[in-house]
Protein backbone atom coordinates (compact mmCIF):
# COMPACT_ATOMS: atom_id res chain seq x y z
CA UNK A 1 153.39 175.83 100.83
CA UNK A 2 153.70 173.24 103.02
CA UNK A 3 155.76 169.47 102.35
CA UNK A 4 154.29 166.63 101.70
CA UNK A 5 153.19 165.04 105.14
CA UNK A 6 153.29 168.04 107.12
CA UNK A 7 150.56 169.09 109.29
CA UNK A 8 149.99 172.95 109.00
CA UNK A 9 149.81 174.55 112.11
CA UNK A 10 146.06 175.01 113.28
CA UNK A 11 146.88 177.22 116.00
CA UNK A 12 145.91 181.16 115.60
CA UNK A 13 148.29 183.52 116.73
CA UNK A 14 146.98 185.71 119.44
CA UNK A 15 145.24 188.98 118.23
CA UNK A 16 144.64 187.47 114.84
CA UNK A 17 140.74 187.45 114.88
CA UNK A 18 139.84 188.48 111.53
CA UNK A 19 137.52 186.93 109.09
CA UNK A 20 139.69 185.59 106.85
CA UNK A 21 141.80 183.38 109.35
CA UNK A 22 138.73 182.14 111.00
CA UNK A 23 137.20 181.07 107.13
CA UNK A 24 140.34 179.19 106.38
CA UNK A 25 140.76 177.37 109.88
CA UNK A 26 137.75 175.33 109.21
CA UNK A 27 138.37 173.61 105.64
CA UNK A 28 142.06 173.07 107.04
CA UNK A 29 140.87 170.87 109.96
CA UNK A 30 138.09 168.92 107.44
CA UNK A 31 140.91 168.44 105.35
CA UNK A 32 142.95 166.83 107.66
CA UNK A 33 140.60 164.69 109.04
CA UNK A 34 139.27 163.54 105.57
CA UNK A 35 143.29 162.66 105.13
CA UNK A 36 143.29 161.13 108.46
CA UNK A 37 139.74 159.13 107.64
CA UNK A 38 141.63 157.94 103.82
CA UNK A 39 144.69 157.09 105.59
CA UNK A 40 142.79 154.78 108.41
CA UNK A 41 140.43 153.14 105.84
CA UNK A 42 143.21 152.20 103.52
CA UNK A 43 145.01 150.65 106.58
CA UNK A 44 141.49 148.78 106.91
CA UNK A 45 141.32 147.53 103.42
CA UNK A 46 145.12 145.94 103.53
CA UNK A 47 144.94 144.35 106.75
CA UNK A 48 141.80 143.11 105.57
CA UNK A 49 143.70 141.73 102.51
CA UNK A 50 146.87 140.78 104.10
CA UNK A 51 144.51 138.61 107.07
CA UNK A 52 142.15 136.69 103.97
CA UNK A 53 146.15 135.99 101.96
CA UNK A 54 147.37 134.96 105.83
CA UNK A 55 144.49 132.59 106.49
CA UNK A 56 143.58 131.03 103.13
CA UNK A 57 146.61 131.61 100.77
CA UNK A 58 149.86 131.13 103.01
CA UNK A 59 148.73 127.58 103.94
CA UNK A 60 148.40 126.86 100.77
CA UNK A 61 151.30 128.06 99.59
CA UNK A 62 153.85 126.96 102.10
CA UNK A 63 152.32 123.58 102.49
CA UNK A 64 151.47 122.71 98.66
CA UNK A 65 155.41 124.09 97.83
CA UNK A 66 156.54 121.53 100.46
CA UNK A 67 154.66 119.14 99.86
CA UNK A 68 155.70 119.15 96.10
CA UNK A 69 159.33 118.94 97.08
CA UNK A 70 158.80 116.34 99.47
CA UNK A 71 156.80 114.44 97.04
CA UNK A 72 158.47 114.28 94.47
CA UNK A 73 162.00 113.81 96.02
CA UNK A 74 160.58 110.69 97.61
CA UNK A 75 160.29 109.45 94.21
CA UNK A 76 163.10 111.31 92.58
CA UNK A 77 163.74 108.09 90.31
CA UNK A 78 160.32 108.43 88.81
CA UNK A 79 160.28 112.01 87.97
CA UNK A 80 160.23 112.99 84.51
CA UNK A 81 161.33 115.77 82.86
CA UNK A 82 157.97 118.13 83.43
CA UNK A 83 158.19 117.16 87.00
CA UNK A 84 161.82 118.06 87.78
CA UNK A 85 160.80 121.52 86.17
CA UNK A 86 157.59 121.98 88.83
CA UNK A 87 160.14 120.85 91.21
CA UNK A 88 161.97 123.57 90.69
CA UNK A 89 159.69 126.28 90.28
CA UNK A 90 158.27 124.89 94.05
CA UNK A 91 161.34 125.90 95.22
CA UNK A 92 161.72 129.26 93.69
CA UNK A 93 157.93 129.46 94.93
CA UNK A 94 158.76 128.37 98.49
CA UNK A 95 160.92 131.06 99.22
CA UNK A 96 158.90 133.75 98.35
CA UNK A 97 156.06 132.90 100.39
CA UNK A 98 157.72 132.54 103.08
CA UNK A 99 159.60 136.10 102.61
CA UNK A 100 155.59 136.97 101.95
CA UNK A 101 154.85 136.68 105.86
CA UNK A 102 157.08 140.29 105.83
CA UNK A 103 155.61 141.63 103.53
CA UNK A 104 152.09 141.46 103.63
CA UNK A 105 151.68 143.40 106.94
CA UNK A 106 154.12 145.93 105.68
CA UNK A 107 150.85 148.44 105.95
CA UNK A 108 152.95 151.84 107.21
CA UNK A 109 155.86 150.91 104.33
CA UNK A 110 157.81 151.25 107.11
CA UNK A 111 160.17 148.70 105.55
CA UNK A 112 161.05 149.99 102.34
CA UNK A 113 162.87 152.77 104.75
CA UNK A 114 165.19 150.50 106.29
CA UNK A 115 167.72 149.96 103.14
CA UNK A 116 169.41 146.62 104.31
CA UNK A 117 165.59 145.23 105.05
CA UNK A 118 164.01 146.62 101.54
CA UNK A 119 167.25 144.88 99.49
CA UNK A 120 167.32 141.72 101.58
CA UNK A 121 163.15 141.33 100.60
CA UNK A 122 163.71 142.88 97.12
CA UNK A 123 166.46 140.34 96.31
CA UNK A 124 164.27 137.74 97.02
CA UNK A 125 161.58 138.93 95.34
CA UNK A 126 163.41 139.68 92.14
CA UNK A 127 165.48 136.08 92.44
CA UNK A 128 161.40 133.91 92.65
CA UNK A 129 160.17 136.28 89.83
CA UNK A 130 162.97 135.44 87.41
CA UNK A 131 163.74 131.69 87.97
CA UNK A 132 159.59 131.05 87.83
CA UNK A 133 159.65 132.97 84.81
CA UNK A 134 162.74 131.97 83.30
CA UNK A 135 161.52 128.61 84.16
CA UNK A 136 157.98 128.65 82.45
CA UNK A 137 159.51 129.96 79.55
CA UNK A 138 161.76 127.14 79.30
CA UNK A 139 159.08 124.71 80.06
CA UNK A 140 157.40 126.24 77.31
CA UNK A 141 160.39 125.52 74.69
CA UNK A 142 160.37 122.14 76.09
CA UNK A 143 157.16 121.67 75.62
CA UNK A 144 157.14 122.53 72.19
CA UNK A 145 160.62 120.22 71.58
CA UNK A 146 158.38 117.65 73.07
CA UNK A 147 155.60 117.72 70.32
CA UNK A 148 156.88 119.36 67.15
CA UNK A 149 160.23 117.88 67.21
CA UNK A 150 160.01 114.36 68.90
CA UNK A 151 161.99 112.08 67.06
CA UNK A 152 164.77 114.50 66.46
CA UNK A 153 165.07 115.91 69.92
CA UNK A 154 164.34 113.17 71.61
CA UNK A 155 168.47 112.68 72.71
CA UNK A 156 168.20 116.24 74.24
CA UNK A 157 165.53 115.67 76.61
CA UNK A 158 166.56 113.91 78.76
CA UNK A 159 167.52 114.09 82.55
CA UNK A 160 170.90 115.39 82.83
CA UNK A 161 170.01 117.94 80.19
CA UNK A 162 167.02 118.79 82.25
CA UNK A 163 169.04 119.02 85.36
CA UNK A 164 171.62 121.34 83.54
CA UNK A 165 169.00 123.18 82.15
CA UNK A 166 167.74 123.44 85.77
CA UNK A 167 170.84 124.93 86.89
CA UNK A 168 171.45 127.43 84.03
CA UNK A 169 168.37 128.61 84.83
CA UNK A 170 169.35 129.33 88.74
CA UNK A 171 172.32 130.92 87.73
CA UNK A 172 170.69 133.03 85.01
CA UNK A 173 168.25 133.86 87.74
CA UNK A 174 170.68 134.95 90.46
CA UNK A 175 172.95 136.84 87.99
CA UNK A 176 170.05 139.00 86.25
CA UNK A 177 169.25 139.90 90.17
CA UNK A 178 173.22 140.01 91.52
CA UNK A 179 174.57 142.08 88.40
CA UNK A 180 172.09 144.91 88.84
CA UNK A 181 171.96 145.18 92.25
CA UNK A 182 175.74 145.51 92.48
CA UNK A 183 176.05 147.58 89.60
CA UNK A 184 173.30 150.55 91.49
CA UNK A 185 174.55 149.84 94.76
CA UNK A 186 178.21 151.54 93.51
CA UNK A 187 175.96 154.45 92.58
CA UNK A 188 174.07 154.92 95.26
CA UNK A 189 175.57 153.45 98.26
CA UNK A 190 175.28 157.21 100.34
CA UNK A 191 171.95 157.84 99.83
CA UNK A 192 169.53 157.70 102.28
CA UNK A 193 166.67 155.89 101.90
CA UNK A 194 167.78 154.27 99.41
CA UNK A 195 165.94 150.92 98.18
CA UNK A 196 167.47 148.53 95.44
CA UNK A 197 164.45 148.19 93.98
CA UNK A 198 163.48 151.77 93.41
CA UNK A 199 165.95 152.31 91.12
CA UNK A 200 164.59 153.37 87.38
CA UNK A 201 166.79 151.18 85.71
CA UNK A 202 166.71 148.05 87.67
CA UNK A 203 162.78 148.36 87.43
CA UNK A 204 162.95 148.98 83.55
CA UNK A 205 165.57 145.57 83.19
CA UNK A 206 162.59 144.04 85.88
CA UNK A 207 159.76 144.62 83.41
CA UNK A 208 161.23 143.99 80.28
CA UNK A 209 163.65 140.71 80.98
CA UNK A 210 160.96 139.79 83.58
CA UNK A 211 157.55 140.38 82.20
CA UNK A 212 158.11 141.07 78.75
CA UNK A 213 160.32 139.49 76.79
CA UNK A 214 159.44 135.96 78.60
CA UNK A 215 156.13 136.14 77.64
CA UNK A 216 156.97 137.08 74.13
CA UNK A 217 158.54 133.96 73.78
CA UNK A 218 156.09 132.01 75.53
CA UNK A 219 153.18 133.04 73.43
CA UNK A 220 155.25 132.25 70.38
CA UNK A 221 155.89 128.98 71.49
CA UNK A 222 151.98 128.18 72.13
CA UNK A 223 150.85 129.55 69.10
CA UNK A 224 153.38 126.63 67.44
CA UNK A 225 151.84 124.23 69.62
CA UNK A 226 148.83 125.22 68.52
CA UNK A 227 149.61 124.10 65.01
CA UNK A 228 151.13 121.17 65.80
CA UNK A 229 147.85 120.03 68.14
CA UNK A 230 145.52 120.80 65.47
CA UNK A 231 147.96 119.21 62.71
CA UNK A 232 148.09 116.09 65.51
CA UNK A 233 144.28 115.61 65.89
CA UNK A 234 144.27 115.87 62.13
CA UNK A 235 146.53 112.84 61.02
CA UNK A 236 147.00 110.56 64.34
CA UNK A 237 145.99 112.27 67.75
CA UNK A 238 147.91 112.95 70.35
CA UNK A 239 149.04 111.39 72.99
CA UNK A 240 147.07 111.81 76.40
CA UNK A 241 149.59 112.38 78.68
CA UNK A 242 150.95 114.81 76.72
CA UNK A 243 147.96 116.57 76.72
CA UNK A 244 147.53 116.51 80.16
CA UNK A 245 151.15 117.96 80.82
CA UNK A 246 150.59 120.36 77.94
CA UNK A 247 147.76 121.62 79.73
CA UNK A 248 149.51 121.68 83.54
CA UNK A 249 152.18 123.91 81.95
CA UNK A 250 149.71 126.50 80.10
CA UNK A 251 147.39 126.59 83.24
CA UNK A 252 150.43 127.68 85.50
CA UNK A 253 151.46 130.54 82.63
CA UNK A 254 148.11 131.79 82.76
CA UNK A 255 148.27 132.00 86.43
CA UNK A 256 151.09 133.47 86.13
CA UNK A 257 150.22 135.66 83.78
CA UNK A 258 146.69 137.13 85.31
CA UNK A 259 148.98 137.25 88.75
CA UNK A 260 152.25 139.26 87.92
CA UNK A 261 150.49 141.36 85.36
CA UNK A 262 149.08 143.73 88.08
CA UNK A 263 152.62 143.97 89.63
CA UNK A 264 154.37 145.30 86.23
CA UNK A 265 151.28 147.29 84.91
CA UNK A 266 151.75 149.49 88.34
CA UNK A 267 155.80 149.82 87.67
CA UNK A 268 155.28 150.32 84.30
CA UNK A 269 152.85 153.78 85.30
CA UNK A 270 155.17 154.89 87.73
CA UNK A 271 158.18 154.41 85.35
CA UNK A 272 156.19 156.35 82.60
CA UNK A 273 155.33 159.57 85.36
CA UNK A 274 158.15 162.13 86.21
CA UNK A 275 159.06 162.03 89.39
CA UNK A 276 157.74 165.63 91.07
CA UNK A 277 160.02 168.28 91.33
CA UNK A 278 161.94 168.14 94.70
CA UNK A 279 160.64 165.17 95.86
CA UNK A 280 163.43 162.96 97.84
CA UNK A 281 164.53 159.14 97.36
CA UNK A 282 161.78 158.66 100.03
CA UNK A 283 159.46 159.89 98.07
CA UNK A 284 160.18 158.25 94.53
CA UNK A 285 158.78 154.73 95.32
CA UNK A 286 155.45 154.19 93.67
CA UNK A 287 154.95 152.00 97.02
CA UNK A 288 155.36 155.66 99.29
CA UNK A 289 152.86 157.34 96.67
CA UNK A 290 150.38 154.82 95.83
CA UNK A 291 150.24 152.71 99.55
CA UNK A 292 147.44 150.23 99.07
CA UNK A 293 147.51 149.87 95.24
CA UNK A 294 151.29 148.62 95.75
CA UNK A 295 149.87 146.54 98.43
CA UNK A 296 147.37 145.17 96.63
CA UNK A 297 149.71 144.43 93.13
CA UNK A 298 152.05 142.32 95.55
CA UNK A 299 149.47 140.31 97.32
CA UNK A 300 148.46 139.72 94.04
CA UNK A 301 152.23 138.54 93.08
CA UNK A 302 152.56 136.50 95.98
CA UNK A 303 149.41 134.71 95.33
CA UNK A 304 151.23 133.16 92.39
CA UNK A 305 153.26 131.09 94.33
CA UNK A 306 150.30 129.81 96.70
CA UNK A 307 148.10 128.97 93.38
CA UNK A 308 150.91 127.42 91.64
CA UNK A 309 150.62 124.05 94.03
CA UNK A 310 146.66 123.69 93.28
CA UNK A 311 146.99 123.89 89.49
CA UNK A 312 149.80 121.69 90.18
CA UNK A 313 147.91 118.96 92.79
CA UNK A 314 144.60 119.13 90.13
CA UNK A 315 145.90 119.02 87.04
CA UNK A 316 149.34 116.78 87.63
CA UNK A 317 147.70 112.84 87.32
CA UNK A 318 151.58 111.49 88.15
CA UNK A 319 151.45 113.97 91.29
CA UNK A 320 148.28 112.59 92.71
CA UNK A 321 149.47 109.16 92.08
CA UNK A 322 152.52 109.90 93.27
CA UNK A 323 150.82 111.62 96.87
CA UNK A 324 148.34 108.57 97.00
CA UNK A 325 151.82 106.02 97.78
CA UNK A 326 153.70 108.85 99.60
CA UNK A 327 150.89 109.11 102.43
CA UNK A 328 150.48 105.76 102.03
CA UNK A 329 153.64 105.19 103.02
CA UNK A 330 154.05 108.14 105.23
CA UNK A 331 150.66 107.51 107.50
CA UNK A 332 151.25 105.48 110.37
CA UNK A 333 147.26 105.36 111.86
CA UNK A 334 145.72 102.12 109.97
CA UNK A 335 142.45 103.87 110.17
CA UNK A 336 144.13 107.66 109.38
CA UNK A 337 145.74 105.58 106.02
CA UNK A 338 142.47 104.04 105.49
CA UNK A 339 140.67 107.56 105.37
CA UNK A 340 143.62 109.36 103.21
CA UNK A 341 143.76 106.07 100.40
CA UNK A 342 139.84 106.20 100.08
CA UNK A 343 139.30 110.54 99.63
CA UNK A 344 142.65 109.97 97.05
CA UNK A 345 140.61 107.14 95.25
CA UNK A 346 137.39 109.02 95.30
CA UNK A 347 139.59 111.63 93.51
CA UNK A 348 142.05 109.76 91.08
CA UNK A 349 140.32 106.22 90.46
CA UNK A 350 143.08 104.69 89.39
CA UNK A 351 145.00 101.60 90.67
CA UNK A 352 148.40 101.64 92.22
CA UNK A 353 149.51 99.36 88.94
CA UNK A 354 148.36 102.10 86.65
CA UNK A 355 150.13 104.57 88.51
CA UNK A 356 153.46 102.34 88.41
CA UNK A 357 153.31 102.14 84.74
CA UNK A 358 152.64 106.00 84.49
CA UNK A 359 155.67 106.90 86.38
CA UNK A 360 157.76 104.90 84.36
CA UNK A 361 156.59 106.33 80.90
CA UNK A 362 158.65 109.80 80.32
CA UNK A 363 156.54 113.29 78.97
């Protein structure tokens, strides 16, 4: 038998001319080059894949996230409670893609060898995924606050609260990340090739308190928004700008959602499979056995973070009022200001009064 990524020996010894040797030197060689052929064309297919994320989805992503922080800093003392949420979750967002640029021409999984490199990515990974989703579910339960119970939460919402909450939510983040990777790293501190996030456990607590869970609680929540909308429309409406930031917040889930879902199915299979019998830490990662569908599930992942700033940009009216006056303010070129006011018009026809008074009313 020979290991896992061995190349049997091709060469016949001398004297050893009989038919059977000669019959099995020939499917040995195809074979090998059909491996060799797989092996190239999946290295084809990611650096396809990682190129089309470099050249249309990084920009996007590391500009949007900044651009959302910048923005809405700028006008800190007009940001309501949704927005100090989104500014948040561009944070959490801006961190991962830039960590992305590593890991999206990781084609060899060279990487995940290296232990100090695979935790240092892995922690960063792990730290995005739980404060965006720890953060969309709370946005969620806010959300929910904000319609069913407005007149008798209404003393709760408001921006310290939001700001705590905001901070909880950090630390809940960085401790569900921190607790677990110091817990495994006493464990397994000698092996070699050892990965933090190849650990059964920590990928089990990853998929559950990650994935899981969150969205259990976020579907519950929309299904009792769902009452109280249709209960709304029935007796007096609802507000519009409610609506609108109701429907920011379940847009961004769903990308979420349709995004990570890829991610956890393919850690959930692995989880599910025994390992094989003798196989090393090396060889336990789902990333080492399944090269381009791991790729492909955290392209996927990071793509969250670059779509994240669109949904925000189209569907945020306060954001694209609030851009219109920052590059208005920002753009020193009369005719360059000229340009930038008249494409934002085009988009959002509303007048800089308007967008005064909608700053000042709270979601």
């Amino acid at each position: 038998a020979v290991p896992p990524g061995a190349r049997p020996s091709m060469e016949t010894p001398p004297g050893a001319s009989n038919g059977s040797s000669s019959g099995l030197g020939l499917p040995r060689t195809l074979a090998n080059s059909s491996a060799a052929l797989s092996e190239q064309q999946q290295r084809a297919v990611g650096l396809f894949l990682s190129c089309l994320y470099t050249i249309f989805l990084f920009p996007i992503g590391f500009a949007g996230n900044l651009l959302i922080l910048a923005v809405n800093i700028r006008f800190r003392e007009k940001m309501t409670i949704p927005d100090l949420y989104f500014t948040n979750l561009a944070a959490a967002d801006l961190v991962l893609v830039a960590d992305s640029l590593i890991e999206v021409f990781n084609l060899d999984e060279q990487y995940y060898d290296i232990t100090a490199l695979c935790t240092f990515m892995s922690l960063f990974l792990q730290v995005n995924m739980y404060s965006s989703v720890f953060f969309l579910t709370w946005m969620s339960f806010d959300r929910y606050l904000a319609l069913a119970k407005a007149t008798r939460c209404g003393p709760f919402r408001t921006k310290p609260r939001a700001r705590l909450s905001c901070g909880l939510i950090w630390m809940a983040s960085v401790s569900a990340t921190l607790v677990p990777f110091t817990a495994v790293h006493l464990q397994h501190s000698e092996d070699v090739c050892f990965c933090f996030a190849d650990v059964r456990e920590v990928q089990w607590l990853e998929v559950t308190l990650g994935f899981v869970v969150p969205f259990a609680i976020i579907g519950l929540c929309y299904s009792l928004i769902v009452r109280v909308l249709v209960t709304a429309h029935r007796h007096h409406g609802l507000r519009p700008r409610r609506q609108k930031a109701l429907r920011m917040i379940l847009a961004v889930v769903l990308v979420f959602f349709v995004c990570w879902l890829p991610e956890n199915v393919f850690i959930s299979v692995h989880l599910l499979q025994r390992a094989p019998p003798g196989a090393g830490p090396c060889q336990r990662s789902p990333r080492h056995a399944h090269p381009l569908a791991g790729h492909v599930v955290n392209l996927a992942a990071f793509s969250n973070s670059c779509l994240n700033p669109l949904v925000y940009s189209f569907l945020g009216e306060t954001f694209r009022d609030k851009l219109r006056l920052y590059l208005e303010q920002k753009t020193s070129l009369s005719a360059l200001n000229r340009f930038c006011h008249a494409a934002l018009k085009a988009a959002v026809p509303d007048s800089t009064e308007q967008a005064e008074v909608k700053f000042s009313s709270a979601v």
